[in-house]
C-alpha atoms as a PDB file:
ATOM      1  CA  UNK A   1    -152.338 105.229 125.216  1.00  0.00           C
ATOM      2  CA  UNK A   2    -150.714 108.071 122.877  1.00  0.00           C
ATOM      3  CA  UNK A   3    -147.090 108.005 122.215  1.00  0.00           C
ATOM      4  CA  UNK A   4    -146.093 110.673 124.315  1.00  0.00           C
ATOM      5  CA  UNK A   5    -147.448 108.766 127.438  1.00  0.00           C
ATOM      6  CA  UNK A   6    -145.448 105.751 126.236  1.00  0.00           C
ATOM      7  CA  UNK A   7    -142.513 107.348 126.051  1.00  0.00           C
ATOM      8  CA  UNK A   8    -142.900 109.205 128.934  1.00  0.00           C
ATOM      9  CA  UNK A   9    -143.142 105.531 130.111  1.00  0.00           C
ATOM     10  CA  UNK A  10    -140.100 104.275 129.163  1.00  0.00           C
ATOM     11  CA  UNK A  11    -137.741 106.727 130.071  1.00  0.00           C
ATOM     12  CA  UNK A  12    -139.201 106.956 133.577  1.00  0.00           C
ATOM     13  CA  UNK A  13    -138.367 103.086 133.349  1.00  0.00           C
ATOM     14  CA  UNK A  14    -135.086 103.671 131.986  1.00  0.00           C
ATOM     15  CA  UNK A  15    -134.265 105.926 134.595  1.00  0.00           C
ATOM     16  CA  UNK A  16    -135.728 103.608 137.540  1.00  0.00           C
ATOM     17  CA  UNK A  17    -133.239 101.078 135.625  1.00  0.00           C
ATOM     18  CA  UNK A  18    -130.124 103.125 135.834  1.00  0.00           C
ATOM     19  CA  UNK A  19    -131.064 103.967 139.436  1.00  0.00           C
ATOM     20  CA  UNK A  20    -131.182 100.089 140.560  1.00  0.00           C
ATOM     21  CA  UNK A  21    -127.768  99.381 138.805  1.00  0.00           C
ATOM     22  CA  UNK A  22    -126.052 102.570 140.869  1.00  0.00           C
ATOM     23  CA  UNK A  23    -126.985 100.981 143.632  1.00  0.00           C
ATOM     24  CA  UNK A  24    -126.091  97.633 142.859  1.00  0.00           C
ATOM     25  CA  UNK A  25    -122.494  98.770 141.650  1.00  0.00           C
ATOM     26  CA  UNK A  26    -122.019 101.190 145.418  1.00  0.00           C
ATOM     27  CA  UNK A  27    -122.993  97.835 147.419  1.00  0.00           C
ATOM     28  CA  UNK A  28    -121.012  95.421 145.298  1.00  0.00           C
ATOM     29  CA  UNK A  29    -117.802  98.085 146.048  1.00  0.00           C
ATOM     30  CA  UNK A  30    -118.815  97.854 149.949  1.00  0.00           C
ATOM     31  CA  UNK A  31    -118.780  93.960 149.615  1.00  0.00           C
ATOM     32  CA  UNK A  32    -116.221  93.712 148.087  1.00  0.00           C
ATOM     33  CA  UNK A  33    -114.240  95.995 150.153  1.00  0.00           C
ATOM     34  CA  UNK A  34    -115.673  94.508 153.103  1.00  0.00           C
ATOM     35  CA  UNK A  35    -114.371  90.899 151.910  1.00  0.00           C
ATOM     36  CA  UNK A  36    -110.902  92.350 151.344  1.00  0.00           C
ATOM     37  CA  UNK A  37    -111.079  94.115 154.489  1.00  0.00           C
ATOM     38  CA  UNK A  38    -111.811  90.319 156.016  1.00  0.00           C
ATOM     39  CA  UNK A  39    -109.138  88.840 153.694  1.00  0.00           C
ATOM     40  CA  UNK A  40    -106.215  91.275 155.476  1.00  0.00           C
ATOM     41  CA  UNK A  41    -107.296  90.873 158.786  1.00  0.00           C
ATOM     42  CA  UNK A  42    -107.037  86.869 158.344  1.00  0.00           C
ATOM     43  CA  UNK A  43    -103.946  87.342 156.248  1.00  0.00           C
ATOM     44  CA  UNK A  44    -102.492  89.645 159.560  1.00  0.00           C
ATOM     45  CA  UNK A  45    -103.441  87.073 162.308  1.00  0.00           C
ATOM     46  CA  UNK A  46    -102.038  84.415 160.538  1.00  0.00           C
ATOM     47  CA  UNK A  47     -98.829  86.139 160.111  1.00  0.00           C
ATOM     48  CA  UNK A  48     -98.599  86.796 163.560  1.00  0.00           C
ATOM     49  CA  UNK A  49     -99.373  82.981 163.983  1.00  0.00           C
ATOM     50  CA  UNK A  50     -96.442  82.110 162.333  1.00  0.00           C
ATOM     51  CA  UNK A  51     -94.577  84.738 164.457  1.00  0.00           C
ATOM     52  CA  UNK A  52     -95.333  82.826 167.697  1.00  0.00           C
ATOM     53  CA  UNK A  53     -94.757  79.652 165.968  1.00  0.00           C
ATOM     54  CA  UNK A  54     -91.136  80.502 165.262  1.00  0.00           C
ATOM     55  CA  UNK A  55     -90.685  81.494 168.526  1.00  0.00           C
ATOM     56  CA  UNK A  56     -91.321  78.162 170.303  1.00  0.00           C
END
């Protein structure tokens, strides 16, 4: 294989690389968003929980 071919190579595997940790960074966001998103809704119930609990 000349060097031009492994190059070539590389940099299409460097790329491929970069592309996989995009898209690992844009669906660790939505996760994480999604847990937070999770976390306030709990955070909101039980708040109104302790609403109604005052009121008895």
């Amino acid at each position: 294989m000349d060097e031009k071919t492994k190059k070539d190579l590389k940099d299409a595997g460097e790329h491929t690389a970069h592309g996989i940790e995009d898209v690992i960074d844009v669906v660790g966001h939505g996760l994480g968003g999604a847990v937070k998103g999770m976390a306030d809704g709990v955070e909101t119930d039980s708040a109104k929980a302790q609403l109604r609990k005052g009121d008895d």
